[in-house]
C-alpha atoms as a PDB file:
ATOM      1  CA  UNK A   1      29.137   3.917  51.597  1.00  0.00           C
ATOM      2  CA  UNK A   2      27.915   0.662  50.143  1.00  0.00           C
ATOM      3  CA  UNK A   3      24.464   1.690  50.636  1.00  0.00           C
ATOM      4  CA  UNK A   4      25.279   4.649  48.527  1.00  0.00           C
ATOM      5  CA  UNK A   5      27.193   2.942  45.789  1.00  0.00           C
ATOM      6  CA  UNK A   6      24.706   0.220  45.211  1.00  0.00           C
ATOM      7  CA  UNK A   7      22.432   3.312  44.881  1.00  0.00           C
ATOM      8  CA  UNK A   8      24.856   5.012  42.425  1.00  0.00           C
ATOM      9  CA  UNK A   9      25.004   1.677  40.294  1.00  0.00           C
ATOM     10  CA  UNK A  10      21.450   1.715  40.506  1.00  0.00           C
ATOM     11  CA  UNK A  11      21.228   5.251  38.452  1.00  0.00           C
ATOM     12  CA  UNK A  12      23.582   4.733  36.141  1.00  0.00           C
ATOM     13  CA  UNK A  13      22.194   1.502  35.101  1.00  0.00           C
ATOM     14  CA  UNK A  14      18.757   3.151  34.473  1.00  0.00           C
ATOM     15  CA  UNK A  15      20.313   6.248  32.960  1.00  0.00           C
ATOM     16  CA  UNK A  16      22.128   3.574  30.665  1.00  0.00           C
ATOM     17  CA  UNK A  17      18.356   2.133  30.011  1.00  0.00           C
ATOM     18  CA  UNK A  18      17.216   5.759  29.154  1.00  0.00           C
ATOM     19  CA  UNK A  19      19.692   6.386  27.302  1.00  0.00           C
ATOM     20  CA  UNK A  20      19.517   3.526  25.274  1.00  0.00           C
ATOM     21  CA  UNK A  21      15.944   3.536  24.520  1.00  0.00           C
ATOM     22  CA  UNK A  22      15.714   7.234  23.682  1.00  0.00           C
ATOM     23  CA  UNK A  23      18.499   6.633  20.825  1.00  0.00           C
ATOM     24  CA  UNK A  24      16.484   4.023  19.336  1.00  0.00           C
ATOM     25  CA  UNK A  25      13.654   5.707  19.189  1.00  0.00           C
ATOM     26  CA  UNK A  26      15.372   9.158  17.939  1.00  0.00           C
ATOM     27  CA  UNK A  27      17.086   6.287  15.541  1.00  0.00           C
ATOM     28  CA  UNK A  28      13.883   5.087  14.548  1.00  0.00           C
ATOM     29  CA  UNK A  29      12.499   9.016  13.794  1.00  0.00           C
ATOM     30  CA  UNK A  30      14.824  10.005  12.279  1.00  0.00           C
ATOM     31  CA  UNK A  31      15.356   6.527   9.498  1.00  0.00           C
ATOM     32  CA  UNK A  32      11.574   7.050   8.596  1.00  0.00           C
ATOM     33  CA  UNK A  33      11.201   9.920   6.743  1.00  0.00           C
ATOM     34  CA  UNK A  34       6.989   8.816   6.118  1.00  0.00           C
ATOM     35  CA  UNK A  35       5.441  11.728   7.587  1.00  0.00           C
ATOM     36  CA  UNK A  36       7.242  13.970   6.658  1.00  0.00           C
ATOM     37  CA  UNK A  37       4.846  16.860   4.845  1.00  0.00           C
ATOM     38  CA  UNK A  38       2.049  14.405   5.180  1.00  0.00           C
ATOM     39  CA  UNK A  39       0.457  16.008   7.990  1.00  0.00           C
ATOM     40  CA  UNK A  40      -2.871  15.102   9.282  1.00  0.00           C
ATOM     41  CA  UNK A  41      -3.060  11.447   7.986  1.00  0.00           C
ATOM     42  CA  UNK A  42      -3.976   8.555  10.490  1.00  0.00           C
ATOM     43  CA  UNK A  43      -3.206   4.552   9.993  1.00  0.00           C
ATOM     44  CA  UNK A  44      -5.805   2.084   8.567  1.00  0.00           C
ATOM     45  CA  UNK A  45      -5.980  -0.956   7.204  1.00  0.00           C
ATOM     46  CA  UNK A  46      -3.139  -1.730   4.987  1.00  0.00           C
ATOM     47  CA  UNK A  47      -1.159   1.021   5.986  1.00  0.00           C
ATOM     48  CA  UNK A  48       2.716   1.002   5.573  1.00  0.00           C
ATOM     49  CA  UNK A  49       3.186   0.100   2.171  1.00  0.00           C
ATOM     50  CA  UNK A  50       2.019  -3.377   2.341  1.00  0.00           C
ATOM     51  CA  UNK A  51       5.843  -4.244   1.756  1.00  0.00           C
ATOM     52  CA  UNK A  52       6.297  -4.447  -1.979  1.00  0.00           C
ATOM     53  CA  UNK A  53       9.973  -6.129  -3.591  1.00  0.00           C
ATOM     54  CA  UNK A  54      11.305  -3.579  -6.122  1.00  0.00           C
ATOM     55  CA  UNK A  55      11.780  -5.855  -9.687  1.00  0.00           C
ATOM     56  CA  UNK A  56      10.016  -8.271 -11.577  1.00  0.00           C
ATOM     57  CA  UNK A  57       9.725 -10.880 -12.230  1.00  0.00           C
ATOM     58  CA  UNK A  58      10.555 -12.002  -8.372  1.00  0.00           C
ATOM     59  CA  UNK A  59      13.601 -14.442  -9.277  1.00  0.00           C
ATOM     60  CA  UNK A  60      15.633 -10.863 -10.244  1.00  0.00           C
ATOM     61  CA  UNK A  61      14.202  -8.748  -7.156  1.00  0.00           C
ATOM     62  CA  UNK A  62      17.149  -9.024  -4.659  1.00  0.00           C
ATOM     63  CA  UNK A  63      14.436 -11.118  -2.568  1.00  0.00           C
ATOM     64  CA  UNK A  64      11.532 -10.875  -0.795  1.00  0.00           C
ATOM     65  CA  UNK A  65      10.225  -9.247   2.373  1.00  0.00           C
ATOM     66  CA  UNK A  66       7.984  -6.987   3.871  1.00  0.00           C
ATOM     67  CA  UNK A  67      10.396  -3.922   2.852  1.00  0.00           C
ATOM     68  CA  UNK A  68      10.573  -4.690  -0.499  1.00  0.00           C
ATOM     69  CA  UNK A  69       8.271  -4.591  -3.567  1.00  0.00           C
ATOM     70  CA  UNK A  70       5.836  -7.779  -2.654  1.00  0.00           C
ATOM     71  CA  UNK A  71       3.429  -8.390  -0.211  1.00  0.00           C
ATOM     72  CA  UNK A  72       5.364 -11.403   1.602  1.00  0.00           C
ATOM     73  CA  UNK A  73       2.173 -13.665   2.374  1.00  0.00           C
ATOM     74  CA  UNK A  74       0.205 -14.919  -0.472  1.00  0.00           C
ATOM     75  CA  UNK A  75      -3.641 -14.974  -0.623  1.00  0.00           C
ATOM     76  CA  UNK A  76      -5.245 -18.167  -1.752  1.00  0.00           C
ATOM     77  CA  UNK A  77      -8.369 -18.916  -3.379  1.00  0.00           C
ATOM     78  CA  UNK A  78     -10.399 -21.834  -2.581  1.00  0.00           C
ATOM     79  CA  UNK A  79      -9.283 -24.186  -5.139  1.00  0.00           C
ATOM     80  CA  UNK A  80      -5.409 -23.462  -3.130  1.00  0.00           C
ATOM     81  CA  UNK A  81      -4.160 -21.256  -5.841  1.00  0.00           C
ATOM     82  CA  UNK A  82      -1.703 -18.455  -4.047  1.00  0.00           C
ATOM     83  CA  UNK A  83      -2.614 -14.503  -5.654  1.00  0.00           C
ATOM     84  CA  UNK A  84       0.169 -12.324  -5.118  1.00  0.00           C
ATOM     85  CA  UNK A  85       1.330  -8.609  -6.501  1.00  0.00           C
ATOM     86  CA  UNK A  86       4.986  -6.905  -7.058  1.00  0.00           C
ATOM     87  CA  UNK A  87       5.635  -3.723  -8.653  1.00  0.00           C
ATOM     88  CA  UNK A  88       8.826  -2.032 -10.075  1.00  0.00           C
ATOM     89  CA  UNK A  89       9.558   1.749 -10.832  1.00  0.00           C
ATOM     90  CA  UNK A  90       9.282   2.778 -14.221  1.00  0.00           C
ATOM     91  CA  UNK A  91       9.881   6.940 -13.802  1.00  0.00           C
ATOM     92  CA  UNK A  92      13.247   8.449 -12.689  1.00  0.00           C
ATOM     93  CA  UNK A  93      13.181   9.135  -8.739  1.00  0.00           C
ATOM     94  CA  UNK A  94      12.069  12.297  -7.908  1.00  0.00           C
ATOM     95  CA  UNK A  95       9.433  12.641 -10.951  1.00  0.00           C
ATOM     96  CA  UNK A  96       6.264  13.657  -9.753  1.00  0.00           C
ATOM     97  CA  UNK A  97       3.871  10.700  -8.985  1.00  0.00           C
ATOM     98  CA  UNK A  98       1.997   9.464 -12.016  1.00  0.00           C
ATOM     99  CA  UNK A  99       0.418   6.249 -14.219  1.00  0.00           C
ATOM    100  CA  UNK A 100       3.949   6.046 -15.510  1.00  0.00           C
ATOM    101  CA  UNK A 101       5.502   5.661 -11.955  1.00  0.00           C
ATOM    102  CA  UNK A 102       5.095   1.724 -11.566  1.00  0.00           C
ATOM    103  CA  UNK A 103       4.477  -1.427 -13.085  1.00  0.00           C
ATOM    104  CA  UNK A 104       2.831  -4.560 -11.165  1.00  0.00           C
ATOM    105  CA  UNK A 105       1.888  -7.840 -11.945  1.00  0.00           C
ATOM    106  CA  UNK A 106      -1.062  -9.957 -10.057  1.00  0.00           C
ATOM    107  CA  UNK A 107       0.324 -13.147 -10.188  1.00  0.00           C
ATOM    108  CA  UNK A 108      -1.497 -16.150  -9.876  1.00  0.00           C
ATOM    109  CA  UNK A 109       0.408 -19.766  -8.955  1.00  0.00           C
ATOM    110  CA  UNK A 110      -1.841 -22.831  -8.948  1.00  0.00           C
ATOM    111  CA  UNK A 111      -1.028 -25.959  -6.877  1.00  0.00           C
ATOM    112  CA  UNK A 112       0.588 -27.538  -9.877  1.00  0.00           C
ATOM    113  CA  UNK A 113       3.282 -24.570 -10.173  1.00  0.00           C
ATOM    114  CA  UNK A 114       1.418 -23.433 -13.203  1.00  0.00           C
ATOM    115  CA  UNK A 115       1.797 -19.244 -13.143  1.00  0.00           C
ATOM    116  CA  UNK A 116      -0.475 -16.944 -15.038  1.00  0.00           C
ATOM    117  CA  UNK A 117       0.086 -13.204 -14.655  1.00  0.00           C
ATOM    118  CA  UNK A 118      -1.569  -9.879 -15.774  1.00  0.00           C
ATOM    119  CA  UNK A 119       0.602  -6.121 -15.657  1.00  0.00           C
ATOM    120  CA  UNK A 120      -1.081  -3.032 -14.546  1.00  0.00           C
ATOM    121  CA  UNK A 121       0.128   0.155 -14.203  1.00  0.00           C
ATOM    122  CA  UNK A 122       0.467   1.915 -10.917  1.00  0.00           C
ATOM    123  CA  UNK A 123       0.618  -0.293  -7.056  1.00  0.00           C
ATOM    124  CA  UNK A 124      -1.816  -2.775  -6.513  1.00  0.00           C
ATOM    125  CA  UNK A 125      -2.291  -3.632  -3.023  1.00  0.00           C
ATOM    126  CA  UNK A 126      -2.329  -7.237  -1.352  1.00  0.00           C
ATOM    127  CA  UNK A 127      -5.960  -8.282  -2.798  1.00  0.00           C
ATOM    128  CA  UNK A 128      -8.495 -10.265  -0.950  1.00  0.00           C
ATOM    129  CA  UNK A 129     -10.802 -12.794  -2.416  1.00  0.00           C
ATOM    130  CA  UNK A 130     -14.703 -12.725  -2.200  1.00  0.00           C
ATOM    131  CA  UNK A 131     -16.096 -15.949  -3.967  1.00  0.00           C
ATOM    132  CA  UNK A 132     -14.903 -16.221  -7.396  1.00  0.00           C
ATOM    133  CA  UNK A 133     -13.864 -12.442  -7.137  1.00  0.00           C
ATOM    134  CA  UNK A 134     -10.672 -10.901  -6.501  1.00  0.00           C
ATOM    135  CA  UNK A 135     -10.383  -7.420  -4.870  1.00  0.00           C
ATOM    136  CA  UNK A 136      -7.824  -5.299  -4.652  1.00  0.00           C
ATOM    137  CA  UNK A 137      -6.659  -1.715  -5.225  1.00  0.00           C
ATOM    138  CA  UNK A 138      -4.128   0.363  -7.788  1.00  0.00           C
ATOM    139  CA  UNK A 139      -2.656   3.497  -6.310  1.00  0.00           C
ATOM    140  CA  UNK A 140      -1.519   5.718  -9.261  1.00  0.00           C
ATOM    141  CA  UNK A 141      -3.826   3.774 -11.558  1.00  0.00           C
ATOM    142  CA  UNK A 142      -3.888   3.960 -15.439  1.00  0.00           C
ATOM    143  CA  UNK A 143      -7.628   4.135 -15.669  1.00  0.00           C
ATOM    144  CA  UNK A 144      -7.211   2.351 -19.194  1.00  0.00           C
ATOM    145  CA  UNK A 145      -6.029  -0.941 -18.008  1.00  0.00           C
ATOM    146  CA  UNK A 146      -9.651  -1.275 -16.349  1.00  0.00           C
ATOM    147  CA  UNK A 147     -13.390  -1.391 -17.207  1.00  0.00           C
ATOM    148  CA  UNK A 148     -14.535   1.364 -14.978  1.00  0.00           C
ATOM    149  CA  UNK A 149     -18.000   0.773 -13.933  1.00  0.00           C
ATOM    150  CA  UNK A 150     -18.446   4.194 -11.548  1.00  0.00           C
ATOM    151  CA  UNK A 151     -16.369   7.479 -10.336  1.00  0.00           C
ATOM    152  CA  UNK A 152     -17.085   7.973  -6.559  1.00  0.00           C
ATOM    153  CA  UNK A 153     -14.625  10.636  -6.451  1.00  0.00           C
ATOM    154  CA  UNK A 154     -15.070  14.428  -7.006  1.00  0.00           C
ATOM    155  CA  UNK A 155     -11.305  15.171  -7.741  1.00  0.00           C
ATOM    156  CA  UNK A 156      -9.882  14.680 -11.923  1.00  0.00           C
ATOM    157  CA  UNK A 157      -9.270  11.289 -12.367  1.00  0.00           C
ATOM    158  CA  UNK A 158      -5.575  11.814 -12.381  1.00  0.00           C
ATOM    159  CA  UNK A 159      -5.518  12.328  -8.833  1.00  0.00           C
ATOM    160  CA  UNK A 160      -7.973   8.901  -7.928  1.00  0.00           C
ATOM    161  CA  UNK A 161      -7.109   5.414  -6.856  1.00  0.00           C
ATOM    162  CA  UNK A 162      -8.957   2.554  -7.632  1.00  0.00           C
ATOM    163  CA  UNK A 163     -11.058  -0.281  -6.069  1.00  0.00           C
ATOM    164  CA  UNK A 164     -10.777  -3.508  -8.797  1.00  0.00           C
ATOM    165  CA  UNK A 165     -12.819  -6.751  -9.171  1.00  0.00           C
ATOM    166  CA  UNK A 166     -11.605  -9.481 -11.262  1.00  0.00           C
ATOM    167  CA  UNK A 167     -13.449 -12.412 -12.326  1.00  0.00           C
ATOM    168  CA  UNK A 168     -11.629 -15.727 -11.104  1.00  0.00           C
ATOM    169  CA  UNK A 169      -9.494 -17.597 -12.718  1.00  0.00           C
ATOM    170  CA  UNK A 170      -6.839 -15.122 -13.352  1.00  0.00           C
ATOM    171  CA  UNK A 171      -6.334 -15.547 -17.384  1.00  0.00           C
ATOM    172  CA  UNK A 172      -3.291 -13.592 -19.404  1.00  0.00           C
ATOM    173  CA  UNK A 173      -6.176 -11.812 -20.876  1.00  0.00           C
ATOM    174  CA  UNK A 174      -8.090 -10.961 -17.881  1.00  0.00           C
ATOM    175  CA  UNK A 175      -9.264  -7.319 -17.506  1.00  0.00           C
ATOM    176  CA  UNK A 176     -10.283  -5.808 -14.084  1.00  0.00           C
ATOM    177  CA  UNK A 177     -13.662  -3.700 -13.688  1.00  0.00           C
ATOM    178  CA  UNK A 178     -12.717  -0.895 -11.179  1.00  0.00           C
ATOM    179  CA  UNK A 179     -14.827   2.513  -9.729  1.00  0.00           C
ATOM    180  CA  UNK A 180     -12.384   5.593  -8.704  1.00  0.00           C
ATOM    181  CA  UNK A 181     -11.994   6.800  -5.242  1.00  0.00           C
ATOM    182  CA  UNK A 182     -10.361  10.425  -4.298  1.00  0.00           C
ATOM    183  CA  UNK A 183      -7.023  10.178  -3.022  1.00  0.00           C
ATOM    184  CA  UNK A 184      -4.248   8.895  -5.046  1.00  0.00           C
ATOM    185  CA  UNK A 185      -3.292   5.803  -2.617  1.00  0.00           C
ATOM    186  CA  UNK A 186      -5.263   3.383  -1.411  1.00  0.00           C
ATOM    187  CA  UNK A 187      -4.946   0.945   1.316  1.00  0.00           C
ATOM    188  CA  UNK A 188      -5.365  -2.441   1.189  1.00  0.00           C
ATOM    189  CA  UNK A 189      -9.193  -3.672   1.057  1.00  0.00           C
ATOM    190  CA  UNK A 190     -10.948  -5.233   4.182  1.00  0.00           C
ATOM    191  CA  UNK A 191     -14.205  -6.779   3.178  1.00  0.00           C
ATOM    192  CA  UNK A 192     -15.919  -7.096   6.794  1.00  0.00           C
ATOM    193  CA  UNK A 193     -19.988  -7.915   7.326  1.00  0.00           C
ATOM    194  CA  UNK A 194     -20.511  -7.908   4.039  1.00  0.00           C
ATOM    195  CA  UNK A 195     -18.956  -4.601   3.197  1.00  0.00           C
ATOM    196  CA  UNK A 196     -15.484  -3.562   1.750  1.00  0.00           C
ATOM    197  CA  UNK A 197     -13.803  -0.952   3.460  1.00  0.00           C
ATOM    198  CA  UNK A 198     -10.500   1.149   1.711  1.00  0.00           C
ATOM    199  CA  UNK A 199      -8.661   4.020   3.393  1.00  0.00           C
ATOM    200  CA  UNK A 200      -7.554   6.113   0.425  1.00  0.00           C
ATOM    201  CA  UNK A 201      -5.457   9.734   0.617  1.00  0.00           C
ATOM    202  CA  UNK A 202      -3.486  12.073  -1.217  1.00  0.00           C
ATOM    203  CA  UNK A 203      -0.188  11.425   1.545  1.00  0.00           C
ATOM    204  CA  UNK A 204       1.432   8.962  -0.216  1.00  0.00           C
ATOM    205  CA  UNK A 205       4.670   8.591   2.107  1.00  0.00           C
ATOM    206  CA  UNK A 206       1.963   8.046   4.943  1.00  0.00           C
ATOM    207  CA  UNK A 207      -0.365   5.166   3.207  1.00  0.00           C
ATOM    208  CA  UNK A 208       3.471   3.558   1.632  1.00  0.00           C
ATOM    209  CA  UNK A 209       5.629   4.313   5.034  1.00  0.00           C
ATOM    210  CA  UNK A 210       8.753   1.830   4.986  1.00  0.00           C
ATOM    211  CA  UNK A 211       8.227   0.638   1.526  1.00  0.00           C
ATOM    212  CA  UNK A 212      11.955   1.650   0.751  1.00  0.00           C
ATOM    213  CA  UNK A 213      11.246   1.399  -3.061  1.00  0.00           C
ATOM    214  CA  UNK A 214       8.337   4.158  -2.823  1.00  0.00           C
ATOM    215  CA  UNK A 215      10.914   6.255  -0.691  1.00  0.00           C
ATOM    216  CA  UNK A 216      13.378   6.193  -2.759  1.00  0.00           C
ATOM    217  CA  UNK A 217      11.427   7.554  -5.918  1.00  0.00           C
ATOM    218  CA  UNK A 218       9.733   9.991  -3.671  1.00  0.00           C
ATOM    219  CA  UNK A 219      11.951  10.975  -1.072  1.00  0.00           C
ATOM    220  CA  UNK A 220      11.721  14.816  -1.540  1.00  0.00           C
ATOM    221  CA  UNK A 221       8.328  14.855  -2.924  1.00  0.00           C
ATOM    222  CA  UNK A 222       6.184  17.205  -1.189  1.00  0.00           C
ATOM    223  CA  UNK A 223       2.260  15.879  -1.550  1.00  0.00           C
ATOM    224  CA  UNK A 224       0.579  18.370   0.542  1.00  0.00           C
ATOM    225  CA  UNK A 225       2.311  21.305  -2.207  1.00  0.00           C
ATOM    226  CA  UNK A 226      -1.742  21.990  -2.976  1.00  0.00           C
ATOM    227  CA  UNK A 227      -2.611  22.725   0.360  1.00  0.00           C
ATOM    228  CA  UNK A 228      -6.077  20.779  -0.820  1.00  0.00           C
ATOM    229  CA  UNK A 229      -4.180  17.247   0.536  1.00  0.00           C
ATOM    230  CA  UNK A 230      -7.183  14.722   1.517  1.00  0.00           C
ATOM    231  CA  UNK A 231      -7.725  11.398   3.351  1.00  0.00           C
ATOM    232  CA  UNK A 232     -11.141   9.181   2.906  1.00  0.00           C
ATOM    233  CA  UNK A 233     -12.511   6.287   4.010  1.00  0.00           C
ATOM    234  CA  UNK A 234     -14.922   4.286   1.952  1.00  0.00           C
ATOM    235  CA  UNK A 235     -17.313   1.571   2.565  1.00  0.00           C
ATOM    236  CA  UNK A 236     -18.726  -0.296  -0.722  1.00  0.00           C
ATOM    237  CA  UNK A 237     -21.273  -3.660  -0.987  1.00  0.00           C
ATOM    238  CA  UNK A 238     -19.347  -6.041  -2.772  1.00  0.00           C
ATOM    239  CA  UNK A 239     -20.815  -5.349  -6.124  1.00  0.00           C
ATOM    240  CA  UNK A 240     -19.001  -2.058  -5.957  1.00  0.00           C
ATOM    241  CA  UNK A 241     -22.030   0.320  -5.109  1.00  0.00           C
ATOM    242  CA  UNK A 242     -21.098   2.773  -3.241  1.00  0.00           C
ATOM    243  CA  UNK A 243     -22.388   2.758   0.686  1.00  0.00           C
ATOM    244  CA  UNK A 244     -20.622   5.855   2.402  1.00  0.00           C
ATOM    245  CA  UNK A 245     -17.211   8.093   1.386  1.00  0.00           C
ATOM    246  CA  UNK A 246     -16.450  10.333   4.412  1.00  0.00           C
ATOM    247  CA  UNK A 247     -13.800  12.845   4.857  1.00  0.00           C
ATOM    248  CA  UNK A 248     -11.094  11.806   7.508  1.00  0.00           C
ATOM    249  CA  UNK A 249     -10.347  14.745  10.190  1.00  0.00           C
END
C-alpha cells in the first residue's frame, strides 16, 4: 500500500505541475490580446512594441519600463551622448490609427546632463547610430515633419511607415530625411554587413504586442478590416537606396 501511495503522491504532484503550467499559459493567452485579427504576421527585429512609457516629458510618465512608452536602454553615440524616444497618445482610444495618434520626442542627453529634444508625430522606434547618423523609424508618420528623399512603397502614403536619418548632433531645429515603406508599423532598424534591415506591416497589435499604451488606444481595432493587410521586409544601404522589399508569407 505504500508502494501505491507514494505512486498516488507521485500523480497528483505532476497533475498539480500540469495544472499549474497550463493556467499560466491560458493566463498568458488570454492577457495578450496582440494577435488578435492580425493573422499571418511573424516576429522580427524589434518586435513587441519596443516598450514605450505613455507621457512626456519622462519625469510625468508614471515611470519607465519595457511596458510603457520608452525604450528602457538608451543608445549612445560615440562622443557618450545617450539617444532615446517616448511617445504619448494624442487621439481618443478607439479612433482609427492616424498622424494624429501620437506624439514622440528623440531625446538626446549629453554627458554633461545637457538635453536637446525634437517632437515628431507618430512612434519612433529605438534608433541605432551609423557614424554621425542616427536611424530610426516612425510608425504612423506625419510625412511633413521629414525631408523625404524616396517612396519605396506602392500603397497611399497614409498607410506607410518611415525609415529616418538624422544628421548628428541632435539640434532643437534638426529635421530628419526619411523614404516611405508599405505597412503602417515598422520595427526597429538592424543595420547588419553594411545593410539596414526593417520589418514593416499593416498588423499593428502584432509589430506593438505588450506595449499597454498602443493597446489601450487600439484595443478593438480591427487592422486586417481591408482584407489587403500586408507584412514586408526591407533591406536598404545606409544611404537609404533601396536594396530589396519582399512580401512576407
Amino acid at each position: 500500500m505504500r508502494k501505491i501511495k507514494g505512486i498516488e503522491i507521485f500523480l497528483v504532484a505532476l497533475l498539480t505541475v500540469f495544472v499549474f503550467v497550463a493556467g499560466s499559459d491560458a493566463a498568458m493567452m488570454i492577457g495578450d490580446p496582440g494577435m488578435v485579427g492580425d493573422p499571418g504576421m511573424v516576429s522580427g527585429p524589434g518586435m513587441g512594441g519596443g516598450g514605450m512609457m505613455t507621457g512626456v516629458p519622462l519625469r510625468n510618465s508614471g515611470g519607465m519600463g519595457m511596458m510603457g512608452g520608452t525604450d528602457g536602454s538608451p543608445v549612445i553615440g560615440v562622443d557618450g551622448t545617450a539617444y532615446l524616444t517616448t511617445f504619448n497618445p494624442t487621439a481618443p482610444a478607439g479612433t482609427a490609427p492616424s498622424a494624429s495618434s501620437f506624439r514622440s520626442r528623440l531625446i538626446a542627453i549629453q554627458i554633461a546632463g545637457t538635453q536637446t529634444s525634437i517632437n515628431l508625430r507618430g512612434i519612433l522606434s529605438k534608433p541605432v547610430i551609423s557614424g554621425a547618423t542616427l536611424i530610426g523609424t516612425a510608425s504612423l508618420p506625419d510625412f511633413t515633419n521629414f525631408t523625404l528623399l524616396n517612396n519605396y512603397g506602392s500603397n497611399p502614403i497614409k498607410q506607410q511607415s518611415a525609415l529616418y536619418f538624422l544628421d548628428l548632433p541632435l539640434t532643437s531645429s534638426s529635421k530628419p530625411e526619411a523614404v516611405a515603406l508599405d505597412g503602417r508599423f515598422a520595427s526597429t532598424p538592424v543595420i547588419s554587413n553594411g545593410l539596414i534591415y526593417v520589418v514593416t506591416t499593416d498588423f499593428g497589435r502584432a509589430m506593438m504586442q505588450g506595449n499597454s499604451s498602443f493597446q489601450k488606444m487600439f484595443a478593438g481595432y480591427n487592422f486586417n478590416s481591408s482584407g489587403t493587410a500586408e507584412s514586408y521586409l526591407y533591406i536598404l544601404n545606409l544611404d537609404g537606396t533601396l536594396v530589396s522589399k519582399t512580401v512576407i508569407e
